[in-house]
PDB file of N, CA and C in Angstrom:
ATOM      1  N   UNK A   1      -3.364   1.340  12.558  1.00  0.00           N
ATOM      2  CA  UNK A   1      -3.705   0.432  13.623  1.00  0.00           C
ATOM      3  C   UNK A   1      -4.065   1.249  14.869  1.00  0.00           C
ATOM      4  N   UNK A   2      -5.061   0.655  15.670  1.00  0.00           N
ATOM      5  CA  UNK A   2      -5.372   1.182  16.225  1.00  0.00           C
ATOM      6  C   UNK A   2      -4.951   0.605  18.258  1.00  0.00           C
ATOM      7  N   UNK A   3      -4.258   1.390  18.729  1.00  0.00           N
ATOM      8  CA  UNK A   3      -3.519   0.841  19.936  1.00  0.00           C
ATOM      9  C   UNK A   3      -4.718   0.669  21.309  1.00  0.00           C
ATOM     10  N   UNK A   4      -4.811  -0.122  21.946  1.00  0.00           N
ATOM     11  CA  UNK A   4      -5.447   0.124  23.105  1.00  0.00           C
ATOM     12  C   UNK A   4      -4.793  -1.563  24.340  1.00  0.00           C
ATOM     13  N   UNK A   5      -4.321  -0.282  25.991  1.00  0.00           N
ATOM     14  CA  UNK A   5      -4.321  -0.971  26.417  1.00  0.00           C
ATOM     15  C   UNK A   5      -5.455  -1.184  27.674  1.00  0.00           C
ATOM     16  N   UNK A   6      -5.130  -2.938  27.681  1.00  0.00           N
ATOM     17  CA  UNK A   6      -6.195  -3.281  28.598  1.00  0.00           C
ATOM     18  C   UNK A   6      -5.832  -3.738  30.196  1.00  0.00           C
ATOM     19  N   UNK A   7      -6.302  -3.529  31.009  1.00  0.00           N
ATOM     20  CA  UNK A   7      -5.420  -4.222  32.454  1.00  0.00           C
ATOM     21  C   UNK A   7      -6.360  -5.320  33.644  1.00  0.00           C
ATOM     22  N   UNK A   8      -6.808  -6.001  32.645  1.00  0.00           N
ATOM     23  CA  UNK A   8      -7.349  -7.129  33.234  1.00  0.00           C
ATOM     24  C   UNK A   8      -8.140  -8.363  31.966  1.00  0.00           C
ATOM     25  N   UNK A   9      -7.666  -9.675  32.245  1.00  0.00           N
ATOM     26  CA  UNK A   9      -8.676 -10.366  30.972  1.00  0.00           C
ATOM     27  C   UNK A   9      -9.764 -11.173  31.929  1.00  0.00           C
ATOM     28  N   UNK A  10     -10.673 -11.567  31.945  1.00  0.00           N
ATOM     29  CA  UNK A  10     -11.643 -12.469  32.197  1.00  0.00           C
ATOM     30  C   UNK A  10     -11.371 -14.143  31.875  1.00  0.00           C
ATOM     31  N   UNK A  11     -11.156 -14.544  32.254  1.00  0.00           N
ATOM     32  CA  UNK A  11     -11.181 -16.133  32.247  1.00  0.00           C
ATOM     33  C   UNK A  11     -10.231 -16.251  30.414  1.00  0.00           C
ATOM     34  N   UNK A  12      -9.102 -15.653  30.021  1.00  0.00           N
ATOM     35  CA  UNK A  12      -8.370 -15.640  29.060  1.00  0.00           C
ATOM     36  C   UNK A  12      -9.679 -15.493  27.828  1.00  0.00           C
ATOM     37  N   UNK A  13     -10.497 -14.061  28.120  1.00  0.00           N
ATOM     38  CA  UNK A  13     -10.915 -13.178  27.169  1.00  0.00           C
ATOM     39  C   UNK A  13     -10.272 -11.702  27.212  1.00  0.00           C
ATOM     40  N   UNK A  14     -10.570 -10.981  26.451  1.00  0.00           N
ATOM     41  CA  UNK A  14      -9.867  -9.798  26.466  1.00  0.00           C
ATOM     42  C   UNK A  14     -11.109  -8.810  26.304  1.00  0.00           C
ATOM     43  N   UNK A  15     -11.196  -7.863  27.493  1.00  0.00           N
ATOM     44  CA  UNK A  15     -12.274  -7.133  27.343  1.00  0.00           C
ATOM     45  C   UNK A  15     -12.061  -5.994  26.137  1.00  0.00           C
ATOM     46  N   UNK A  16     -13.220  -5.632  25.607  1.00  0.00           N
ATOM     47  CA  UNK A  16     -12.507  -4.253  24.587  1.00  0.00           C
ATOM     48  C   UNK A  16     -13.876  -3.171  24.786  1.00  0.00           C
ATOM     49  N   UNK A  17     -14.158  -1.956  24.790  1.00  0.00           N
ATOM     50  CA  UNK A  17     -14.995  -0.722  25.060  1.00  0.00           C
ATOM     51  C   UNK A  17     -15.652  -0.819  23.420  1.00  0.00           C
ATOM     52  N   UNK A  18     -16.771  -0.564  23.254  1.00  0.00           N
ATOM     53  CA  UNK A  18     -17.281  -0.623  22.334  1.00  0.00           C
ATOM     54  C   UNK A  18     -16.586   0.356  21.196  1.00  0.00           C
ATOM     55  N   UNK A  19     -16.375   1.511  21.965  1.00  0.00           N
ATOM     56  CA  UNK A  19     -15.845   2.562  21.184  1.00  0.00           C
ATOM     57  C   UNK A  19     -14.785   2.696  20.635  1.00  0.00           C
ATOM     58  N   UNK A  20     -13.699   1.257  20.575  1.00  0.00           N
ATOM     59  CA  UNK A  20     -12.897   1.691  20.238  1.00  0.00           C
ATOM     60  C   UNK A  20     -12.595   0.582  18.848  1.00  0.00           C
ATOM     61  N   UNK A  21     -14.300  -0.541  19.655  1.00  0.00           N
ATOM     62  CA  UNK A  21     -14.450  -1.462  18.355  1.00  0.00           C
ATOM     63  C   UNK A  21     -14.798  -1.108  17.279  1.00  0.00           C
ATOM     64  N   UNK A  22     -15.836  -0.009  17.547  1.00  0.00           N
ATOM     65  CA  UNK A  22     -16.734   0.821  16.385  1.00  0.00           C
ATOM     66  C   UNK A  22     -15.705   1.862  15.590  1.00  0.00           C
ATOM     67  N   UNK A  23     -14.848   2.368  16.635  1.00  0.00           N
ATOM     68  CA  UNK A  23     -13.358   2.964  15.539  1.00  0.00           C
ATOM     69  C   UNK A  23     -13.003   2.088  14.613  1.00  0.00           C
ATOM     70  N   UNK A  24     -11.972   0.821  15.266  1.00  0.00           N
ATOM     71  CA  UNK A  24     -11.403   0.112  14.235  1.00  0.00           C
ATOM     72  C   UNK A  24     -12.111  -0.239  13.421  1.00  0.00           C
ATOM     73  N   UNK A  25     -13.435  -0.174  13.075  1.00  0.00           N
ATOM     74  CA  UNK A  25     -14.584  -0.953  11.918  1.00  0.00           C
ATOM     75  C   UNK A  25     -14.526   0.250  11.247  1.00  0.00           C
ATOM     76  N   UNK A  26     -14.800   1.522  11.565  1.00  0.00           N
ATOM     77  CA  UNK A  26     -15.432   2.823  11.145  1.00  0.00           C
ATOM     78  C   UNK A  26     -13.860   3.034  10.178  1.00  0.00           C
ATOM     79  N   UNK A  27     -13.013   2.647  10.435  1.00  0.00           N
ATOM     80  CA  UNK A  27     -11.387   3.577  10.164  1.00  0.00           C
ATOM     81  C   UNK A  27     -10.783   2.268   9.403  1.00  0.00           C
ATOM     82  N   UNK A  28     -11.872   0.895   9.251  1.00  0.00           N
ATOM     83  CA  UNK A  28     -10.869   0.165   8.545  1.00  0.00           C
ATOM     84  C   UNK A  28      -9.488  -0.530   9.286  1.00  0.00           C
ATOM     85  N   UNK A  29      -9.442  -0.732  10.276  1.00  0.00           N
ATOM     86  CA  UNK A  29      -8.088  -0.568  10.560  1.00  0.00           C
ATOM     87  C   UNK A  29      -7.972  -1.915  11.999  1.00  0.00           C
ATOM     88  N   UNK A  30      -6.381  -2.287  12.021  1.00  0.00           N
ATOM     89  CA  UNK A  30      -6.973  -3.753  13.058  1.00  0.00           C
ATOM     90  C   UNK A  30      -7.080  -2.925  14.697  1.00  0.00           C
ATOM     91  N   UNK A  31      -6.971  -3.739  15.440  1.00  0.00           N
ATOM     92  CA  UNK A  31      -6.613  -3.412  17.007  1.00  0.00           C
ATOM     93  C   UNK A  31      -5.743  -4.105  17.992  1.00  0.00           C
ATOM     94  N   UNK A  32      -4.773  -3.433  18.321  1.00  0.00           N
ATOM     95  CA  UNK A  32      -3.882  -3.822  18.867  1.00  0.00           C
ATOM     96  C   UNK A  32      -4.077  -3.690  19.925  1.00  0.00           C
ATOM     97  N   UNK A  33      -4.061  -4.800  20.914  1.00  0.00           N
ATOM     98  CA  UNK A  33      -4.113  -4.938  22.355  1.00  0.00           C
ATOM     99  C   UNK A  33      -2.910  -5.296  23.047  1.00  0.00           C
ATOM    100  N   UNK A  34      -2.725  -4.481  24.125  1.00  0.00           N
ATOM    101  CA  UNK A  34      -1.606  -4.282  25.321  1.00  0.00           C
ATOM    102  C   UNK A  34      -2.134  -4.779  26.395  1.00  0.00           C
ATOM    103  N   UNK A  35      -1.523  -6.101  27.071  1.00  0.00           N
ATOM    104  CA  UNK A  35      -1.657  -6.615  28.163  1.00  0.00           C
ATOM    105  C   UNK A  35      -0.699  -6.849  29.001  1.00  0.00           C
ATOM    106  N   UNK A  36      -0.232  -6.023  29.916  1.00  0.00           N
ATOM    107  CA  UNK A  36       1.273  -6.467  31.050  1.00  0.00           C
ATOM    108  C   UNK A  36       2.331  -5.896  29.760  1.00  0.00           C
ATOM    109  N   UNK A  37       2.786  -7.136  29.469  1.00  0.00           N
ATOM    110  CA  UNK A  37       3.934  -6.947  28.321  1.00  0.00           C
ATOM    111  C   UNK A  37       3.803  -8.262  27.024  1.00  0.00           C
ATOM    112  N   UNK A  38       2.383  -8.236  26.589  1.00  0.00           N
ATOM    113  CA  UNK A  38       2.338  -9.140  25.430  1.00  0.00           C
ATOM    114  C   UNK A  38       1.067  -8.142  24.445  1.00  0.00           C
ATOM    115  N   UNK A  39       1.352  -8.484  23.564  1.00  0.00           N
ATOM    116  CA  UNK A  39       0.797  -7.669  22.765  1.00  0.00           C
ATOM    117  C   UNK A  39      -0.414  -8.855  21.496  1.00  0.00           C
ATOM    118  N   UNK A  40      -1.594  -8.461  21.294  1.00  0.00           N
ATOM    119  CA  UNK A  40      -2.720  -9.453  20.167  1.00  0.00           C
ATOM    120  C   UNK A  40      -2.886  -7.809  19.120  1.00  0.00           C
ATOM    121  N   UNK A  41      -3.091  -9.013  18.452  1.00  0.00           N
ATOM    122  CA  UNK A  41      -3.490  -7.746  17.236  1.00  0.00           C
ATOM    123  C   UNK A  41      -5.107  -9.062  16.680  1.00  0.00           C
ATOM    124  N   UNK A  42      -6.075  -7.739  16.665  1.00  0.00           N
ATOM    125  CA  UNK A  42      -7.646  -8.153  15.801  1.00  0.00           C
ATOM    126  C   UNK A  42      -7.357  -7.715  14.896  1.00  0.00           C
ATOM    127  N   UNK A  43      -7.373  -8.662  13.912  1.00  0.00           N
ATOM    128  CA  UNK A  43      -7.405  -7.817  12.232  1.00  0.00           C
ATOM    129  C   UNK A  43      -8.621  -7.119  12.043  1.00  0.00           C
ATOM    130  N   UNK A  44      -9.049  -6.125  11.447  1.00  0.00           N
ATOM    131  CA  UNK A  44     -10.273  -5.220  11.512  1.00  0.00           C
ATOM    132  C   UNK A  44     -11.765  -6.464  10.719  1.00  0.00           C
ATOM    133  N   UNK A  45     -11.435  -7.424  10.559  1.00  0.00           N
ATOM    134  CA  UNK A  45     -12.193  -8.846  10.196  1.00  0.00           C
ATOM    135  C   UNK A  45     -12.655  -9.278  11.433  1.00  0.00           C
ATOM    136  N   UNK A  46     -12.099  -9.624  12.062  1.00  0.00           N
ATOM    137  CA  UNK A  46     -12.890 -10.285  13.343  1.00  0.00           C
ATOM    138  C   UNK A  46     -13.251  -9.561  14.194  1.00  0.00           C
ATOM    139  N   UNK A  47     -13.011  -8.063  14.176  1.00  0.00           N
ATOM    140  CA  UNK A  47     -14.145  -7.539  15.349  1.00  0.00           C
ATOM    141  C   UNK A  47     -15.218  -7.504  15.327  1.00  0.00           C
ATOM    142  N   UNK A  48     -15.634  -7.985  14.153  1.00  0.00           N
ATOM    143  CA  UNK A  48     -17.653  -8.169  13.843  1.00  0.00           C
ATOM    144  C   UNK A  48     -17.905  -9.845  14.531  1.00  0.00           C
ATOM    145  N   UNK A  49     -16.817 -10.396  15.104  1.00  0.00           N
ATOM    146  CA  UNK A  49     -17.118 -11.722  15.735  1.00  0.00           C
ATOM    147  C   UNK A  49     -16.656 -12.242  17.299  1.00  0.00           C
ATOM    148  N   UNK A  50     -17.007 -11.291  17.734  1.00  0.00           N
ATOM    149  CA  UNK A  50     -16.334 -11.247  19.532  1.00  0.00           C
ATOM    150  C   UNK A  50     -17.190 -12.607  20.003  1.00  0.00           C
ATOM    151  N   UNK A  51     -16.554 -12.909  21.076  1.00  0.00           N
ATOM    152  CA  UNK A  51     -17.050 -14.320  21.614  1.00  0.00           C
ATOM    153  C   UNK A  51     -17.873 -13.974  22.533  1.00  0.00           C
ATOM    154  N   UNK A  52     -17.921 -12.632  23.203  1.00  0.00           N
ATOM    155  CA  UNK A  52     -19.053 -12.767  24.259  1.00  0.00           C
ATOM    156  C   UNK A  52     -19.326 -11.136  24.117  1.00  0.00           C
ATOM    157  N   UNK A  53     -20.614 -10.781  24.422  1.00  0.00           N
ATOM    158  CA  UNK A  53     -20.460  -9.548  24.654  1.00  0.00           C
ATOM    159  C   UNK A  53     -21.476  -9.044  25.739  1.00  0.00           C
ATOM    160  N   UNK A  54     -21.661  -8.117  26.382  1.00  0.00           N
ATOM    161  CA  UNK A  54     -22.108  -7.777  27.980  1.00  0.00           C
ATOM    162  C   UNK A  54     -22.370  -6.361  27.389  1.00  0.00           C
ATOM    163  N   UNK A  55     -23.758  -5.883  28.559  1.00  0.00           N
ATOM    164  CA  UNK A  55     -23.473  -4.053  28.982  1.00  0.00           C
ATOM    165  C   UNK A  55     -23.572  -4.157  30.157  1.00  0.00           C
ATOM    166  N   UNK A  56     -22.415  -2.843  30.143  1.00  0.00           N
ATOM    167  CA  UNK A  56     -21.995  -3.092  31.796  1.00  0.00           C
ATOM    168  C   UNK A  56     -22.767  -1.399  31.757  1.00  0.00           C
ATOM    169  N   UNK A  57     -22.724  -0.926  33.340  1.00  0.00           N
ATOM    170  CA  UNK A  57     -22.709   0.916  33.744  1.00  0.00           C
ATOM    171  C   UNK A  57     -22.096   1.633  33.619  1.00  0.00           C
ATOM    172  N   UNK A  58     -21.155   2.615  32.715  1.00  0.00           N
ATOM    173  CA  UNK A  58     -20.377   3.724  32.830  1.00  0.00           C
ATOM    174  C   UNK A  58     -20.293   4.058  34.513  1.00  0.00           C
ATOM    175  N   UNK A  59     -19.440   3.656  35.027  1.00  0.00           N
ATOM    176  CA  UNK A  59     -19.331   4.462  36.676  1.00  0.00           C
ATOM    177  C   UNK A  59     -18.769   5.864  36.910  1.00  0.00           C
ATOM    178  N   UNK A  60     -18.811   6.480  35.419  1.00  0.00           N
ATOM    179  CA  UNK A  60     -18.699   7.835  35.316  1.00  0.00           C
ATOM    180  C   UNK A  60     -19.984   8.498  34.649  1.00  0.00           C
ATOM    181  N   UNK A  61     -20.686   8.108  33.555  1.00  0.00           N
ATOM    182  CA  UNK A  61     -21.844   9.001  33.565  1.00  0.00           C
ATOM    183  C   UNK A  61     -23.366   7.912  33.950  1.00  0.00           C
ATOM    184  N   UNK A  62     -22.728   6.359  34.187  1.00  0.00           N
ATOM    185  CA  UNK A  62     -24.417   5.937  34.048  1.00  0.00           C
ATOM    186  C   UNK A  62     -24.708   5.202  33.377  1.00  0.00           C
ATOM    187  N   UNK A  63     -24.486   5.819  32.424  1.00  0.00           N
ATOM    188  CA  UNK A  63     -25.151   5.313  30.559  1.00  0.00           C
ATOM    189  C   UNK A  63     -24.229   3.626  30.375  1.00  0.00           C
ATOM    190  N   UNK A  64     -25.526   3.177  30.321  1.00  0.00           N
ATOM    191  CA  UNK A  64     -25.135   2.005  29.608  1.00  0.00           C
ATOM    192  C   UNK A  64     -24.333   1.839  28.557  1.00  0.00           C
ATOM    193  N   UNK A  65     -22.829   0.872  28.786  1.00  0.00           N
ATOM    194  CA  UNK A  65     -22.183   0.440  27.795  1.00  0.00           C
ATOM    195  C   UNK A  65     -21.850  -0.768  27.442  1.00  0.00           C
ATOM    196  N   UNK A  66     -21.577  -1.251  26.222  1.00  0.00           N
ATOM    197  CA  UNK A  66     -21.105  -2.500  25.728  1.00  0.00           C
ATOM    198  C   UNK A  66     -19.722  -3.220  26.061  1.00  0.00           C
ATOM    199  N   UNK A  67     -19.503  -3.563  26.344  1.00  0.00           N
ATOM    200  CA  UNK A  67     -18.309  -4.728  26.558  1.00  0.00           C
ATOM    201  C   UNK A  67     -18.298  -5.695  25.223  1.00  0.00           C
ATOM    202  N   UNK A  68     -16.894  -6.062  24.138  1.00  0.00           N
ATOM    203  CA  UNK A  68     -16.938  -6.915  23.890  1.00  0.00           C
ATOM    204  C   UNK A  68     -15.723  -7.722  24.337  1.00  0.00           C
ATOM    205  N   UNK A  69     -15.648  -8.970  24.172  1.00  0.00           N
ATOM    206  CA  UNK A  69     -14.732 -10.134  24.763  1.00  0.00           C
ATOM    207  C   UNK A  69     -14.097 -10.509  23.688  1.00  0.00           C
ATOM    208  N   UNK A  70     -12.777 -10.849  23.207  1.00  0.00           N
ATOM    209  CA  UNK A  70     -12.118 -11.846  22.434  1.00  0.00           C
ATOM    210  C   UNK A  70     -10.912 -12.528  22.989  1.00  0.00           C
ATOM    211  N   UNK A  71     -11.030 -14.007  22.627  1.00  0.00           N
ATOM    212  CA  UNK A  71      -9.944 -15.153  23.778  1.00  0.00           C
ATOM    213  C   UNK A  71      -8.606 -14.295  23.487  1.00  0.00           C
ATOM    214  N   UNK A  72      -7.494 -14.082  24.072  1.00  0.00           N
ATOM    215  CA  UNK A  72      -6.492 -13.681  24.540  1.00  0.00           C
ATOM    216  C   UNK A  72      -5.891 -14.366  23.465  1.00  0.00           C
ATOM    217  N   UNK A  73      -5.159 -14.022  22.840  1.00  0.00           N
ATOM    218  CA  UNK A  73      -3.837 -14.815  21.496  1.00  0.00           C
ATOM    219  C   UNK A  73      -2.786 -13.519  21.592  1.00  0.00           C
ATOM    220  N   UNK A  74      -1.966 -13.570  22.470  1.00  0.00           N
ATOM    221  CA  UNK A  74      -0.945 -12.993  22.783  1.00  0.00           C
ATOM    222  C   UNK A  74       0.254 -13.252  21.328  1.00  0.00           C
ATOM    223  N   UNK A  75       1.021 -12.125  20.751  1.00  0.00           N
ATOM    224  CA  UNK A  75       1.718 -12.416  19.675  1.00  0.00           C
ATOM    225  C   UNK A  75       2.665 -13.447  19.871  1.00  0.00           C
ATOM    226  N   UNK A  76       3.438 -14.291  19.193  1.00  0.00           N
ATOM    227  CA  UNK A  76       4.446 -15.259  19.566  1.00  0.00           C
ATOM    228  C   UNK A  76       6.474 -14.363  19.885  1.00  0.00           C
ATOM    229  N   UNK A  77       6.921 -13.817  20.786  1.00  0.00           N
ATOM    230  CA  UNK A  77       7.665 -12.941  20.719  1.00  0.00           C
ATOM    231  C   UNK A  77       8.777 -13.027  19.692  1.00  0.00           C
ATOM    232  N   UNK A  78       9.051 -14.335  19.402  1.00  0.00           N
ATOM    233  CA  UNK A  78       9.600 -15.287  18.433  1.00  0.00           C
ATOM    234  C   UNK A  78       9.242 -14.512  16.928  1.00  0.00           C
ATOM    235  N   UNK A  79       8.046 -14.469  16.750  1.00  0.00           N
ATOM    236  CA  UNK A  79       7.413 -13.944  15.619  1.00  0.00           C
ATOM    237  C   UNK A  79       8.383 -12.414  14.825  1.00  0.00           C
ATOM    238  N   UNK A  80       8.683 -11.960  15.399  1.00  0.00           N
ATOM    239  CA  UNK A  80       9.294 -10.989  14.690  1.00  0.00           C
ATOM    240  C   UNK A  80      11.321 -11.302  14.624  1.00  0.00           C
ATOM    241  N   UNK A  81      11.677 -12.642  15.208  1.00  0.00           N
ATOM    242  CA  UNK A  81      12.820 -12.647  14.571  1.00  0.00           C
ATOM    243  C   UNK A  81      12.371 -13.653  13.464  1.00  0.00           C
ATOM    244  N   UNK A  82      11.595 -14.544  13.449  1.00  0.00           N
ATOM    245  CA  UNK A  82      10.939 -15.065  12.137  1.00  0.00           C
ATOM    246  C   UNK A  82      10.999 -14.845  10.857  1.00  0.00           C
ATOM    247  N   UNK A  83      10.501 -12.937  11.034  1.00  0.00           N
ATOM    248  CA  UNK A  83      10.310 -12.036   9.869  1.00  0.00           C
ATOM    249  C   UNK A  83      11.268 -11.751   9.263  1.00  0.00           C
ATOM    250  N   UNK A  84      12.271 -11.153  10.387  1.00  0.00           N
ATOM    251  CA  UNK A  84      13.623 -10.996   9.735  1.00  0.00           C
ATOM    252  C   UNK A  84      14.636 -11.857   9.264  1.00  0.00           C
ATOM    253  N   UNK A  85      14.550 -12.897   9.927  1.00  0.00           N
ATOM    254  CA  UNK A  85      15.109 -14.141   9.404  1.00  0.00           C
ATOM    255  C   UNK A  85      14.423 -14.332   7.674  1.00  0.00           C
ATOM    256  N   UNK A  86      13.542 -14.809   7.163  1.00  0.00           N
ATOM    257  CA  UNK A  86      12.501 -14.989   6.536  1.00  0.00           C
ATOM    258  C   UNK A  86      13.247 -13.795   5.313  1.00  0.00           C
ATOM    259  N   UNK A  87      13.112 -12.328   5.310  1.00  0.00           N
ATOM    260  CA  UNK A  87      13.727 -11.408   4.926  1.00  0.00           C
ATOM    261  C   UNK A  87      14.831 -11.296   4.208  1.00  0.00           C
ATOM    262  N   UNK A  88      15.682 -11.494   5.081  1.00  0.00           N
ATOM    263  CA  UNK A  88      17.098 -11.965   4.821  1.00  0.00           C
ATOM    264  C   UNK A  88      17.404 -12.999   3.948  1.00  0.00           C
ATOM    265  N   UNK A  89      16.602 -14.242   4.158  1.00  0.00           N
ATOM    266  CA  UNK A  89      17.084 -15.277   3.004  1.00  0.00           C
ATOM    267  C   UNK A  89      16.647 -14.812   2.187  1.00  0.00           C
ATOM    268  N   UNK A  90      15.149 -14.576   1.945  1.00  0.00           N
ATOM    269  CA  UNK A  90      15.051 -13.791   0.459  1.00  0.00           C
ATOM    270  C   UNK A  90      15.736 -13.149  -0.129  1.00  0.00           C
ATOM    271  N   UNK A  91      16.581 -11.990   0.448  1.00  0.00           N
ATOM    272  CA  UNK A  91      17.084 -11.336  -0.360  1.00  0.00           C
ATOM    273  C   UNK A  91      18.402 -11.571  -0.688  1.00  0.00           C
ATOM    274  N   UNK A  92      18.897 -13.119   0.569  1.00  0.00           N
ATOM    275  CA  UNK A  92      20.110 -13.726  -0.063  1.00  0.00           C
ATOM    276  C   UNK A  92      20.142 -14.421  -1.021  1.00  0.00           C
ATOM    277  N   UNK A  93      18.599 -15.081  -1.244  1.00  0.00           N
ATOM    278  CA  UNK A  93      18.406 -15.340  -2.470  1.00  0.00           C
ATOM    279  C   UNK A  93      18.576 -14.765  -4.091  1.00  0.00           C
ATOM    280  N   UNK A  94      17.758 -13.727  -3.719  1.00  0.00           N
ATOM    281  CA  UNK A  94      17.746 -12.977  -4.840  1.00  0.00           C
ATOM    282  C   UNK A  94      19.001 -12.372  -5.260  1.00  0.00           C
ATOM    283  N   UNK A  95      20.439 -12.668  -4.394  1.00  0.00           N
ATOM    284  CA  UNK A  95      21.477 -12.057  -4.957  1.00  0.00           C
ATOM    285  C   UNK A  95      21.995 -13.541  -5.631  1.00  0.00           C
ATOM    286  N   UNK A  96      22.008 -14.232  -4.840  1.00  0.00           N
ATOM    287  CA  UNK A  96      22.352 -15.487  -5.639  1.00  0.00           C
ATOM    288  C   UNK A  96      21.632 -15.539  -7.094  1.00  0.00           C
ATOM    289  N   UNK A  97      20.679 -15.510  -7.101  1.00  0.00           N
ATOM    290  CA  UNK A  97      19.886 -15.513  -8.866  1.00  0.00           C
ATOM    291  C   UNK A  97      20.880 -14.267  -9.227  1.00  0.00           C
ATOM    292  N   UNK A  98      20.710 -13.687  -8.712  1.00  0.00           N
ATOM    293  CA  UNK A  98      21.200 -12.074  -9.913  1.00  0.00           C
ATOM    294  C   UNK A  98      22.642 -12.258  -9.962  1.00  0.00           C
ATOM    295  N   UNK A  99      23.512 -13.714  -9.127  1.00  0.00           N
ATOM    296  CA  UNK A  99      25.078 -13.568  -9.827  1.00  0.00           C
ATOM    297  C   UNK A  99      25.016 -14.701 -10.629  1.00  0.00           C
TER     298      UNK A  99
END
């Protein structure tokens, strides 16, 4: 996975640098976005489907670059006691079958 943080969204889009879209496509792999303290993950599937995309100026060399946009879906923080919850019965399950 590939980490990147961002420090501003647009009207609840999430800006992303082309280069780091063309990684996660090139490497297979999703993208994880850091905002404040919430975290989205793009599965490496939907970065071929951004909702908006722009070129803006490099204000370091010039050269025209791409901007893409995807709406903000912040993870549910909930979501990972879910998992473990979820986990756990299974495998309280599976002791129950095996007595």
């Amino acid at each position: 996975m590939i980490t990147k943080k961002i420090t501003t969204l647009f009207g609840n889009l999430a800006p992303v640098h082309e280069r780091y879209v063309n990684k996660a496509i090139f490497q297979k792999k999703d993208l994880r976005l850091i905002y404040e303290d919430e975290n989205m993950i793009l599965s490496y599937k939907q970065l071929d489907n951004p909702n908006k995309t722009t070129i803006v100026t490099d204000k370091f060399t010039g050269e025209p670059k791409k901007l893409y946009y995807y709406n903000w879906k912040p993870l549910d923080s909930r979501q990972g006691e879910l998992l473990v919850w979820k986990k756990k019965k299974n495998i309280l399950n599976l002791l129950n079958n095996y007595m």
